[in-house]
Protein backbone atom coordinates (compact mmCIF):
# COMPACT_ATOMS: atom_id res chain seq x y z
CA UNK A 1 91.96 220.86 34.89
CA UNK A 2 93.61 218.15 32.79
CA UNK A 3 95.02 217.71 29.47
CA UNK A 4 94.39 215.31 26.43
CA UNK A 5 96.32 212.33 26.81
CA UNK A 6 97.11 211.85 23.06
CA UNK A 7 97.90 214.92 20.77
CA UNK A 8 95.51 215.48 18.35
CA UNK A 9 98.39 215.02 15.28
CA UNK A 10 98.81 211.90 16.91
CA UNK A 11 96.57 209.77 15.26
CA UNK A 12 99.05 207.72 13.34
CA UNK A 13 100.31 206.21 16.50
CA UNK A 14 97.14 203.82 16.22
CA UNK A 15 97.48 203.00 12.40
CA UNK A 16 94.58 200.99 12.25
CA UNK A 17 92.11 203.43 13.85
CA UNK A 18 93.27 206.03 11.96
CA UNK A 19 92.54 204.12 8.49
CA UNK A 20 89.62 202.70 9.76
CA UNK A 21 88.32 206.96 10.43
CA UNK A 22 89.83 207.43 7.15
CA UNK A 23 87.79 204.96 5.00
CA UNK A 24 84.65 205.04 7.35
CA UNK A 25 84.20 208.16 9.74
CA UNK A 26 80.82 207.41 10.47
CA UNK A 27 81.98 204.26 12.09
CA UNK A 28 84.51 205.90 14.06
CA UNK A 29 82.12 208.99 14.96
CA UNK A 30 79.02 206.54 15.42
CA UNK A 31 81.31 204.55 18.11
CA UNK A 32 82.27 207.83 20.18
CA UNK A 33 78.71 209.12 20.21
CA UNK A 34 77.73 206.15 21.99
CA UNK A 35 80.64 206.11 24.26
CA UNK A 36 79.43 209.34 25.66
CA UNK A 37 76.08 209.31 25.24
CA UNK A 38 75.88 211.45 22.74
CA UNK A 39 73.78 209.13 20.27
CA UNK A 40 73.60 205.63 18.93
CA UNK A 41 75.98 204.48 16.56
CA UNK A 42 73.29 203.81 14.16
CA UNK A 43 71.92 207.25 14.22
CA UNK A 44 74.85 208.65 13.84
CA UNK A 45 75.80 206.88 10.68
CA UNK A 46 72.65 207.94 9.24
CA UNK A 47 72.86 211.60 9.62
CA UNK A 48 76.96 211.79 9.54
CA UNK A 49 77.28 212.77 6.10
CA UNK A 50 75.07 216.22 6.92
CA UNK A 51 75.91 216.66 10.90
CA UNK A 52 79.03 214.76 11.35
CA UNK A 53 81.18 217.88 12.30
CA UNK A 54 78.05 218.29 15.33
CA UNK A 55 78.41 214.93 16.00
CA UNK A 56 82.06 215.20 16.45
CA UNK A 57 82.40 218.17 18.62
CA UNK A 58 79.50 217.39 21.24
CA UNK A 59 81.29 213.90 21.74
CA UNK A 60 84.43 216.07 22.46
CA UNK A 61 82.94 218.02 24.40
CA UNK A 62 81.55 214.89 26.62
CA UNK A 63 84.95 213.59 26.64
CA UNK A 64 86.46 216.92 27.62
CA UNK A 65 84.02 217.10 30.72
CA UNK A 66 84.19 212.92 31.56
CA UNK A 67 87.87 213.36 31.79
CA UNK A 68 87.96 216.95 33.07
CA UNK A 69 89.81 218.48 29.95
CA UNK A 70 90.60 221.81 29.90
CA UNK A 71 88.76 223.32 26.74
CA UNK A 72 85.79 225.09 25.41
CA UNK A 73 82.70 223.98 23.12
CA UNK A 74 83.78 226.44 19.99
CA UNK A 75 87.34 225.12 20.37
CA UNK A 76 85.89 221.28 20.01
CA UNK A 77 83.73 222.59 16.97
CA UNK A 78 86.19 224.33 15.05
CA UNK A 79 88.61 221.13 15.00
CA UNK A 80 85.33 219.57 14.47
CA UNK A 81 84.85 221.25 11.11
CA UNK A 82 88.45 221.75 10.19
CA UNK A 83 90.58 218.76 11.26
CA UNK A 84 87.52 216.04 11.87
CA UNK A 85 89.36 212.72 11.28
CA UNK A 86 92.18 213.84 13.78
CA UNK A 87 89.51 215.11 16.56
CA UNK A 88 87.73 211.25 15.88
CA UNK A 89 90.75 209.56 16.56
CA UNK A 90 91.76 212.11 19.30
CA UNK A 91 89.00 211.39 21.13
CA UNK A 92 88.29 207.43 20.18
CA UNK A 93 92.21 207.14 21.74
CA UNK A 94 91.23 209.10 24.63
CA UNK A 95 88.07 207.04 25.96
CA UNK A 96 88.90 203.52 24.83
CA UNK A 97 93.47 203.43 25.21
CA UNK A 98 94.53 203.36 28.64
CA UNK A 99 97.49 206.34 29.47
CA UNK A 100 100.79 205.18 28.17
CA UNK A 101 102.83 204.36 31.04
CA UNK A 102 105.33 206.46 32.94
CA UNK A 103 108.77 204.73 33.78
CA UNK A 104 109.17 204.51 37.10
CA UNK A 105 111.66 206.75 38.84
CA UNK A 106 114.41 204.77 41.38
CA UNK A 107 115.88 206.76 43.48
């Protein structure tokens, strides 16, 4: 199985996305529900301020299994409930920023 391609501290490599999930979770949280099916974006909004932290562990969850992450579903809810704006931005980075690039070895 794989890993994450961004760390989950590493949401101040995209500044923007990270103030955006700073100022406006549901927004960030309503867009990776509907990346992986896990909702509309509207719906989400709605109910984020009571179910945000469900919100934000089944869409890791999908994005653990889409991109065949090695994890488990109480794992993706505890950082759901404990570090929530890192896990949106974790996962936002990993379904919508392509994989940095490797240099190219010459031998």
């Amino acid at each position: 199985m794989g890993q994450w391609t961004y760390d989950l501290c590493g949401c101040f490599e995209n500044c923007s996305l990270c103030l955006l999930t700073w100022l406006a979770p549901c927004v960030t949280a309503g867009h990776n529900a509907e990346d992986t099916g896990q909702g509309s974006f509207v719906a989400c909004c709605l109910v984020f301020p009571f179910a945000g932290w469900w919100f934000t562990a089944q869409s890791r969850k999908k994005t653990r299994e889409m991109r065949g992450i090695d994890g488990s579903f109480g794992q993706d809810l505890l950082l759901a409930c404990f570090l929530p704006w890192c896990t949106m931005v974790q996962i936002a980075r990993e379904l919508k920023e392509p994989p940095a690039q490797q240099p190219i070895q010459r031998s």
